[in-house]
C-alpha atoms as a PDB file:
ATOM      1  CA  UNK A   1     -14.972  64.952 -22.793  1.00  0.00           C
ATOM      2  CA  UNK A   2     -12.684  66.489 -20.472  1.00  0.00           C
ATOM      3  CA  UNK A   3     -10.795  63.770 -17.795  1.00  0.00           C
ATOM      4  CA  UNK A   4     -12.470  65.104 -14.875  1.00  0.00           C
ATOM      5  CA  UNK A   5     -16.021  64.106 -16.816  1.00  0.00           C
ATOM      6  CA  UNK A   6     -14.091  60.919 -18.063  1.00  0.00           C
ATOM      7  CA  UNK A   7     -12.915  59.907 -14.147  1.00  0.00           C
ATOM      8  CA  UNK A   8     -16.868  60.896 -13.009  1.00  0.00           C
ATOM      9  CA  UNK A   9     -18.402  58.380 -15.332  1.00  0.00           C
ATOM     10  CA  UNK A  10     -15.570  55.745 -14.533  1.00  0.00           C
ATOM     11  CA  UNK A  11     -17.029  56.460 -10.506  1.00  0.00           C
ATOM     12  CA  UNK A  12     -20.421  56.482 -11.603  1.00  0.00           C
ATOM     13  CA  UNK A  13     -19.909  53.048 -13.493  1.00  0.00           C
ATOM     14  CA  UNK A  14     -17.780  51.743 -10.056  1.00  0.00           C
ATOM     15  CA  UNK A  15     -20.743  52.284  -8.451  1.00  0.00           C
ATOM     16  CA  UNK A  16     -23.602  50.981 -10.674  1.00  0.00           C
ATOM     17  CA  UNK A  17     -21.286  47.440 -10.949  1.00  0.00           C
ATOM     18  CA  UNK A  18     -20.831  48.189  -7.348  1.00  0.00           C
ATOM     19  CA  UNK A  19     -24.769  47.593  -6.737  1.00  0.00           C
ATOM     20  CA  UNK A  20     -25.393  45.215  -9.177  1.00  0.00           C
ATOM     21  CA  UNK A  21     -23.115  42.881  -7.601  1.00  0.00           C
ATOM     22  CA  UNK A  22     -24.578  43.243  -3.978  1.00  0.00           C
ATOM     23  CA  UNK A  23     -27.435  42.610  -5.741  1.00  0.00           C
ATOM     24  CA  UNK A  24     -26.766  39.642  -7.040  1.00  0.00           C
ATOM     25  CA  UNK A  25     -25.103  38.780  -3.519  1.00  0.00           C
ATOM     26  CA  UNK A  26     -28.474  39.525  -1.806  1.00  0.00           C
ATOM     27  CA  UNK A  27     -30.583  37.189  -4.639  1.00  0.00           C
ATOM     28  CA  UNK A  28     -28.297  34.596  -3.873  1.00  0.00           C
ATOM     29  CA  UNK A  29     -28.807  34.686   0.019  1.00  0.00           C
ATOM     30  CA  UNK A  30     -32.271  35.177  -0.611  1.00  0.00           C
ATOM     31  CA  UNK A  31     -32.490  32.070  -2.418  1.00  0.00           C
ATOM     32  CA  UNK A  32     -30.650  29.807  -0.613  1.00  0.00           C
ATOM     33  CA  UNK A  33     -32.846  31.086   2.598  1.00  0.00           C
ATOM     34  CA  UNK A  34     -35.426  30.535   0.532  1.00  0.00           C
ATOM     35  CA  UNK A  35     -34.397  27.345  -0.293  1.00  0.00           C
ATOM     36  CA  UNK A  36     -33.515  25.991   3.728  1.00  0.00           C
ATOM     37  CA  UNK A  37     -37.044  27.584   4.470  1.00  0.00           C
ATOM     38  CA  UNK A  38     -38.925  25.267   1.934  1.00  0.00           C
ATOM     39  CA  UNK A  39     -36.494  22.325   3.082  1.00  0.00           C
ATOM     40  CA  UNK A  40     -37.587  22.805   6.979  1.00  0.00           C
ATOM     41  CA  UNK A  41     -41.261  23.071   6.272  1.00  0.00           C
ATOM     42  CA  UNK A  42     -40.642  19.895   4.078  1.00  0.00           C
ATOM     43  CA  UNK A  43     -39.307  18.448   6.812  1.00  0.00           C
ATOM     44  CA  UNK A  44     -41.633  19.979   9.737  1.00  0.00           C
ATOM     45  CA  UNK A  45     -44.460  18.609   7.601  1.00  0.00           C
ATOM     46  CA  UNK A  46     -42.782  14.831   7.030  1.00  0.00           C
ATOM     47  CA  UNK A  47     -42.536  15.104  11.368  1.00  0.00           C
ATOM     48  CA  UNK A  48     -46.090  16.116  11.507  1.00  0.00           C
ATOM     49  CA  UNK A  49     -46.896  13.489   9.473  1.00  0.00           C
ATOM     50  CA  UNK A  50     -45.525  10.898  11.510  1.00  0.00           C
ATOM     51  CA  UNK A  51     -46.774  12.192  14.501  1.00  0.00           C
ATOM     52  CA  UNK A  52     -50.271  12.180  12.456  1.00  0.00           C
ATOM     53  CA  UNK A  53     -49.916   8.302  12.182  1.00  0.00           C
ATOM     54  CA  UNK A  54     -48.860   8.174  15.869  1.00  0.00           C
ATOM     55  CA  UNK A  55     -51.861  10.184  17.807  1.00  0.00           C
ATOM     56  CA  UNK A  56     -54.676   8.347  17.946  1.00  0.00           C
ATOM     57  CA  UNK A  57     -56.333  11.786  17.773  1.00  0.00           C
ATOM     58  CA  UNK A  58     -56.969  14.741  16.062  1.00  0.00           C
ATOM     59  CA  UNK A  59     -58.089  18.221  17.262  1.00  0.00           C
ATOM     60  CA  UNK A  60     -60.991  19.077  15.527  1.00  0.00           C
ATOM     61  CA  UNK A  61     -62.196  22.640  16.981  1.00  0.00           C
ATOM     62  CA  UNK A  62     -60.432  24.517  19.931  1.00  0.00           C
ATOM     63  CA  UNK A  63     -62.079  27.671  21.295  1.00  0.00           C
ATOM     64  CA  UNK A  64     -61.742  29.310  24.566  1.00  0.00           C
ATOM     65  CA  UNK A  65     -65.118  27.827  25.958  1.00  0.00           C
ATOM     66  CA  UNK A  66     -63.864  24.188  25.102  1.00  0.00           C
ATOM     67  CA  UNK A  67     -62.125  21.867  22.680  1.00  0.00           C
ATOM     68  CA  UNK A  68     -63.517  18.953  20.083  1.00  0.00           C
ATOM     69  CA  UNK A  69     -61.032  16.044  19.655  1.00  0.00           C
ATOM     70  CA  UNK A  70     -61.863  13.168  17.336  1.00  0.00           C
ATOM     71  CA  UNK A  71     -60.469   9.556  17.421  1.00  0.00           C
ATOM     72  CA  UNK A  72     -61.187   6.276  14.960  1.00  0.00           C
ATOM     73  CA  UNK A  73     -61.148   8.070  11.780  1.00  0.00           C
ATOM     74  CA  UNK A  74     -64.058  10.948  13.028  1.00  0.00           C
ATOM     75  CA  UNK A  75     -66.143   8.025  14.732  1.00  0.00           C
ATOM     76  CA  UNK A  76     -65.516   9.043  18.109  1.00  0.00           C
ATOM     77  CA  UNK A  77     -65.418  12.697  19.445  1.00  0.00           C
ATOM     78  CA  UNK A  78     -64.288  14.030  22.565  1.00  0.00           C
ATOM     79  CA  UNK A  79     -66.030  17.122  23.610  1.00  0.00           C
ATOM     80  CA  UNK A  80     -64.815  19.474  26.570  1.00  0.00           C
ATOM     81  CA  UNK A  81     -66.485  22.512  27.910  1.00  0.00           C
ATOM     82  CA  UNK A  82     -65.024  24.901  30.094  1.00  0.00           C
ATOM     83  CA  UNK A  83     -66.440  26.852  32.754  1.00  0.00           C
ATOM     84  CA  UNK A  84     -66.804  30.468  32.024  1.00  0.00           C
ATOM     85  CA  UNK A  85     -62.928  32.751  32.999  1.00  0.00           C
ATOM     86  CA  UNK A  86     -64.390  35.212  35.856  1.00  0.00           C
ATOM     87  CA  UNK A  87     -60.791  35.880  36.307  1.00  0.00           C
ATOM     88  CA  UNK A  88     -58.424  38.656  34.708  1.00  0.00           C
ATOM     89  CA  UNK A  89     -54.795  37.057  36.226  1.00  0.00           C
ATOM     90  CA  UNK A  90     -52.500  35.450  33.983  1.00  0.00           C
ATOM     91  CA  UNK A  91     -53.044  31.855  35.845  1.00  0.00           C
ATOM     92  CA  UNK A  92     -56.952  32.134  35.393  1.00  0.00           C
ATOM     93  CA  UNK A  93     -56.107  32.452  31.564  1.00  0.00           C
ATOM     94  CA  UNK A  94     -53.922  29.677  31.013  1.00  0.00           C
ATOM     95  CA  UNK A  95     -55.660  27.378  33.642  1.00  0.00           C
ATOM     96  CA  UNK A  96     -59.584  26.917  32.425  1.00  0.00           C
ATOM     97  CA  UNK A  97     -61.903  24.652  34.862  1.00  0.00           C
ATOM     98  CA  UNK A  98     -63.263  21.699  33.529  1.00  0.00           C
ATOM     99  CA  UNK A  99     -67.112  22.145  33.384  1.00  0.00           C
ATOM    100  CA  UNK A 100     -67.647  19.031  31.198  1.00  0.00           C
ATOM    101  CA  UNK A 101     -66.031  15.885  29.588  1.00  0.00           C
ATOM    102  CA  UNK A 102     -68.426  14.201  27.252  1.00  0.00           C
ATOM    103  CA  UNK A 103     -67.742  11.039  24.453  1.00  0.00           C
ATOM    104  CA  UNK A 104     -70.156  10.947  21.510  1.00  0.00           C
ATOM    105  CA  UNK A 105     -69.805   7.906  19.252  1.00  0.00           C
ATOM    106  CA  UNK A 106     -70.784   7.681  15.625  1.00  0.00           C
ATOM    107  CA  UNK A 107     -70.387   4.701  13.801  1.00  0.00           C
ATOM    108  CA  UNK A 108     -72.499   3.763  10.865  1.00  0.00           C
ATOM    109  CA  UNK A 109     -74.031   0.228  11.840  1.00  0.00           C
ATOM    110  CA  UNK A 110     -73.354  -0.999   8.127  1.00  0.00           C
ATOM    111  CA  UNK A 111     -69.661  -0.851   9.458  1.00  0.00           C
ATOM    112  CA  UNK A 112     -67.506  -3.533   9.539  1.00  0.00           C
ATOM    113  CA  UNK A 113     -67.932  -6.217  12.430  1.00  0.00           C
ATOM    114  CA  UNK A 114     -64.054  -5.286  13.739  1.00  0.00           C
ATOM    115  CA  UNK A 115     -64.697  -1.552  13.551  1.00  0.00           C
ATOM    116  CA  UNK A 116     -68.350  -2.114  15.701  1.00  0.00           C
ATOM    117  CA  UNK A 117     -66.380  -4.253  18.242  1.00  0.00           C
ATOM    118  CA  UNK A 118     -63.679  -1.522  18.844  1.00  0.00           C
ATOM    119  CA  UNK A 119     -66.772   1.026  19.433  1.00  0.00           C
ATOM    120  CA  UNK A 120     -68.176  -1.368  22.275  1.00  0.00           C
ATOM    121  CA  UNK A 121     -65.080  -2.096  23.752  1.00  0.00           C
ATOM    122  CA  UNK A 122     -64.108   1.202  23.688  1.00  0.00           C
ATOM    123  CA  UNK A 123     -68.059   3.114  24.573  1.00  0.00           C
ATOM    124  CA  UNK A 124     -67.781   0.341  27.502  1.00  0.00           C
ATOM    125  CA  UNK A 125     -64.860   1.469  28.713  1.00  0.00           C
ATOM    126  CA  UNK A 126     -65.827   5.478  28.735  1.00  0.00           C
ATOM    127  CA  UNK A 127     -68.945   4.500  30.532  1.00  0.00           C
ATOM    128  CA  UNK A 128     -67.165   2.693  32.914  1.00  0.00           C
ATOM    129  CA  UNK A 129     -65.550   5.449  34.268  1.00  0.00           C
ATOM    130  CA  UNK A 130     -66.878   7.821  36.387  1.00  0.00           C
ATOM    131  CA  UNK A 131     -66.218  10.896  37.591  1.00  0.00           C
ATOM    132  CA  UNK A 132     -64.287  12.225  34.288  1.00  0.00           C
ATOM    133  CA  UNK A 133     -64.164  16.041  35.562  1.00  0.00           C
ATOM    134  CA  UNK A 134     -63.383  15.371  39.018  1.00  0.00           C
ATOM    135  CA  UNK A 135     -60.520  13.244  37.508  1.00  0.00           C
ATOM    136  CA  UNK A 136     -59.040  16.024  35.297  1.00  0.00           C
ATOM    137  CA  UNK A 137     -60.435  18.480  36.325  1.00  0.00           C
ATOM    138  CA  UNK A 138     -58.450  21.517  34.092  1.00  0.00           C
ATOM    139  CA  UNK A 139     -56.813  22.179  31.179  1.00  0.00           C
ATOM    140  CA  UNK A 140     -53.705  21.692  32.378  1.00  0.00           C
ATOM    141  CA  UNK A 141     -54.644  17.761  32.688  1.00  0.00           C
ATOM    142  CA  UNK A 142     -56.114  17.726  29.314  1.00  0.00           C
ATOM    143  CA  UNK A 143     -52.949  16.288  27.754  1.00  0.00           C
ATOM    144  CA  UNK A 144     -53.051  13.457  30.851  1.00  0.00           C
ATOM    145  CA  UNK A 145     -56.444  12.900  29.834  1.00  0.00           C
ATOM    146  CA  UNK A 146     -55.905  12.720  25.997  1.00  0.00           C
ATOM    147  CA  UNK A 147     -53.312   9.749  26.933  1.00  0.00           C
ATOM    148  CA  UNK A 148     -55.117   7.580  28.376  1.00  0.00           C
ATOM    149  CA  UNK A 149     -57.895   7.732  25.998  1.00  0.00           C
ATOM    150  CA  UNK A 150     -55.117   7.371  23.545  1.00  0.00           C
ATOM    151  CA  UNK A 151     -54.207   3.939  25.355  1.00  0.00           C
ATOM    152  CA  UNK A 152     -57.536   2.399  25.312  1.00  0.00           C
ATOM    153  CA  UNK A 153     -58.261   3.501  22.076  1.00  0.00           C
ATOM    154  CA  UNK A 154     -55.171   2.612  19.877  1.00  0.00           C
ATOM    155  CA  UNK A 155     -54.918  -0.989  21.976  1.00  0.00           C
ATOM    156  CA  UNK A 156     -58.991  -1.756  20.939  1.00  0.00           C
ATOM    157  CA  UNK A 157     -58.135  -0.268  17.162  1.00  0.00           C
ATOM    158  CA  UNK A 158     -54.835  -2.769  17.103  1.00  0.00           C
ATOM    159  CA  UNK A 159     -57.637  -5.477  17.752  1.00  0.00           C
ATOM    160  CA  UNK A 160     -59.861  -4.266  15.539  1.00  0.00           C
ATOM    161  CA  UNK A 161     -57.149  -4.665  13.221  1.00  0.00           C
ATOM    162  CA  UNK A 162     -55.976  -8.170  13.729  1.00  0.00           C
ATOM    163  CA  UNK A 163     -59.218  -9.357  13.642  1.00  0.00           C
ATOM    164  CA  UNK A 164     -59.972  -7.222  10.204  1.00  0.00           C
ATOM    165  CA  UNK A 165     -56.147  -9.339   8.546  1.00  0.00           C
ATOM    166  CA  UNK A 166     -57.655 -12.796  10.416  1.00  0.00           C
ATOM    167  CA  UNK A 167     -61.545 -12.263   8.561  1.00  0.00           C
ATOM    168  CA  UNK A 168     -58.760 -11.086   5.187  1.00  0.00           C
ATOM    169  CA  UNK A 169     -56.183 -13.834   5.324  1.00  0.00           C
ATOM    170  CA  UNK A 170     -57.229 -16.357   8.049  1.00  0.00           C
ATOM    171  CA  UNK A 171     -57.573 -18.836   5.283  1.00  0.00           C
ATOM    172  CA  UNK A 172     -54.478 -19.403   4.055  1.00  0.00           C
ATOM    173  CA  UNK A 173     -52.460 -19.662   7.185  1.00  0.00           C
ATOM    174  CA  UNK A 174     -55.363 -20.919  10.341  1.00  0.00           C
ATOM    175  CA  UNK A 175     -57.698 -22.368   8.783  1.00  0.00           C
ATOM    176  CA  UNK A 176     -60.879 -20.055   9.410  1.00  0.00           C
ATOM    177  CA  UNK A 177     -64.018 -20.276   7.110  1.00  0.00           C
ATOM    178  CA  UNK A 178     -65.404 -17.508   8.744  1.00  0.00           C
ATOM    179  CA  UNK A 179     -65.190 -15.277  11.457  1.00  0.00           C
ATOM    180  CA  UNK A 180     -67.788 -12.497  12.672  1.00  0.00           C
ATOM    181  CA  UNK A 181     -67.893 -10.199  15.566  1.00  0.00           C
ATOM    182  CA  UNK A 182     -71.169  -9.656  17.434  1.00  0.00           C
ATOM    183  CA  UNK A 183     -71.160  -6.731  20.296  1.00  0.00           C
ATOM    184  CA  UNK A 184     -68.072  -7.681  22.454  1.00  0.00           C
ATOM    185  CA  UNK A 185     -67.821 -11.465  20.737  1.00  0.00           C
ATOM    186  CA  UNK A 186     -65.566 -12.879  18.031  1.00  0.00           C
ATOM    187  CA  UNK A 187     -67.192 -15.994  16.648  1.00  0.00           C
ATOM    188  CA  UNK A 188     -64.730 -17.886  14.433  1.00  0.00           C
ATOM    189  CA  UNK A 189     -65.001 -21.633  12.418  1.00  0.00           C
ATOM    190  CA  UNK A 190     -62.294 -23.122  11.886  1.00  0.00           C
ATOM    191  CA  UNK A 191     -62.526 -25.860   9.197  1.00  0.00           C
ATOM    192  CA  UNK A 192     -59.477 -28.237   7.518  1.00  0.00           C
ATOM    193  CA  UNK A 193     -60.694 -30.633   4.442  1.00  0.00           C
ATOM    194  CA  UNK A 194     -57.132 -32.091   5.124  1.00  0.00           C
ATOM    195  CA  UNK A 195     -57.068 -32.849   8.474  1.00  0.00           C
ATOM    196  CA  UNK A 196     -60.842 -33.107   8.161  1.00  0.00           C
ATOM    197  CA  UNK A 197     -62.061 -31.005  11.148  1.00  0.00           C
ATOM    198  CA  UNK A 198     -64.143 -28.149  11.877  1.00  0.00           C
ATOM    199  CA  UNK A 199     -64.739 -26.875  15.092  1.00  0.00           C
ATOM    200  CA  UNK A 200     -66.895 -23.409  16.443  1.00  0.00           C
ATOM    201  CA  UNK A 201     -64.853 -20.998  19.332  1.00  0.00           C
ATOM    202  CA  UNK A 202     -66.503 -18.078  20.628  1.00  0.00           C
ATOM    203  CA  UNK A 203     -64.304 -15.553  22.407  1.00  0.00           C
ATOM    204  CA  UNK A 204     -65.483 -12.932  24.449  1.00  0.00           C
ATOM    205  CA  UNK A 205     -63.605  -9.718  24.749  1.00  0.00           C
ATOM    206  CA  UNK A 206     -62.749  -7.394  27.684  1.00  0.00           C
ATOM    207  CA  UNK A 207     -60.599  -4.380  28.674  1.00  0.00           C
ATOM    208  CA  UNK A 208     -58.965  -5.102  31.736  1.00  0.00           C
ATOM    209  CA  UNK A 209     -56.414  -2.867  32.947  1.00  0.00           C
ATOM    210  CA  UNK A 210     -56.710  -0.726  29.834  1.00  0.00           C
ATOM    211  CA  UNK A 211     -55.995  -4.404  27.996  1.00  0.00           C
ATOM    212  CA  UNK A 212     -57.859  -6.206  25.728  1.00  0.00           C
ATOM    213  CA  UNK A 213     -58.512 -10.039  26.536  1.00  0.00           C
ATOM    214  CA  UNK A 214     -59.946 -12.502  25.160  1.00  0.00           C
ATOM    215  CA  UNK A 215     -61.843 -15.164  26.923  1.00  0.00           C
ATOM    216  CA  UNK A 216     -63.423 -18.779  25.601  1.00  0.00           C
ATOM    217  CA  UNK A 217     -67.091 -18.241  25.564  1.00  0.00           C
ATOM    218  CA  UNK A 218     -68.060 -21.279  24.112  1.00  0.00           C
ATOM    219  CA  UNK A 219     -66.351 -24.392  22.136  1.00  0.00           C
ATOM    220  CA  UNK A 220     -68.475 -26.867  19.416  1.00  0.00           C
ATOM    221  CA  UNK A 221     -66.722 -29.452  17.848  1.00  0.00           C
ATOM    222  CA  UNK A 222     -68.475 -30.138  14.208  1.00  0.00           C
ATOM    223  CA  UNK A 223     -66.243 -32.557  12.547  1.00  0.00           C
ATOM    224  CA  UNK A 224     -63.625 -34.933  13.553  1.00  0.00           C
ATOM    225  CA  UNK A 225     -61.653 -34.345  16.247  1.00  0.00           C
ATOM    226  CA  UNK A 226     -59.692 -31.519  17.443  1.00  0.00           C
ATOM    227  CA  UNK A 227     -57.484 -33.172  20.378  1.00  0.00           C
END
């Protein structure tokens, strides 16, 4: 092998090692891109998740003649219709008229007494208000309108929910035998065998101002005395 042949093969060789090594240089950014991809969708996801726990609701079907959104664990659905676009302009795309707001409720009546209280409280509330489409009456106020069904939903679910730990662990702590919800009513009996008492309170609840209040219905005394 002549040097001319011997300095072609060194070149040759410069250049394979040459590749290899940009390569290996491109593997390496690829991973590590790789790598901070998989670590931002981890992290996207652990955001969404959060956000999951925070929204009281859920979008269940969007097309462009309306949108489905569900609230209370797929109890409560929130159906929009749009009128049909006669429009070709950017604006009449992106800005849909209302042609519809409707609430459909569907809670199993085995439920718990809690749950079935939130439903009336919040049903009561929907049918209380008139007038939905005239009130948002686009699109462009559907996010206005998913808040403050938001608000009157999660503040009747936080009931729900304090009544649900009171019926759990009311016991230990207040003193209730038993407590039952009826409708919009929370009957609760209260009994002691040490301070021998027991006494009956009815509450009645409300939304007021997008609030939920409770209100003595009616009081029996049973045992001993509670003054």
């Amino acid at each position: 092998m002549n040097s001319f042949s011997v300095i072609c093969l060194k070149m040759r060789l410069i250049y394979f090692f040459r590749q290899i090594s940009e390569l290996v240089l491109e593997n390496e950014k690829k991973s590590k891109d790789l790598n901070r991809l998989k670590s931002e969708a981890k992290d996207l996801q652990s955001r969404n998740d959060v956000l999951d726990m925070i929204n009281e609701w859920r979008l269940e079907e969007n097309k462009d003649t309306g949108s489905v959104y569900t609230f209370l664990y797929k109890t409560m659905f929130l159906r929009l219709v749009y009128e049909k676009n006669t429009g070709d302009d950017a604006k009449s795309r992106s800005e849909k008229k209302m042609a519809n707001i409707s609430f459909e409720f569907n809670l199993d009546e085995k439920s718990y007494c809690h749950a079935r209280l939130v439903h009336k409280l919040v049903s009561g509330y929907v049918e209380g208000e008139s007038c939905w489409v005239e009130k948002y009456p686009t699109s462009q106020h559907v996010p206005q309108l998913l808040r403050e069904v938001s608000l009157v939903v999660g503040r009747c679910r936080l009931v729900g929910e304090e009544i649900r730990l009171l019926k759990t662990w009311g016991s230990l702590r207040f003193d209730i035998l038993d407590l039952s919800c009826s409708e919009t009513q929370v009957h609760i009996v209260f009994s002691s065998l040490r301070k021998f008492t027991k006494f009956e309170v009815i509450f009645e609840a409300a939304l007021t101002n997008q609030s939920c209040v409770f209100h003595v219905q009616s009081f029996k005394n049973v045992i001993g005395s509670t003054t």
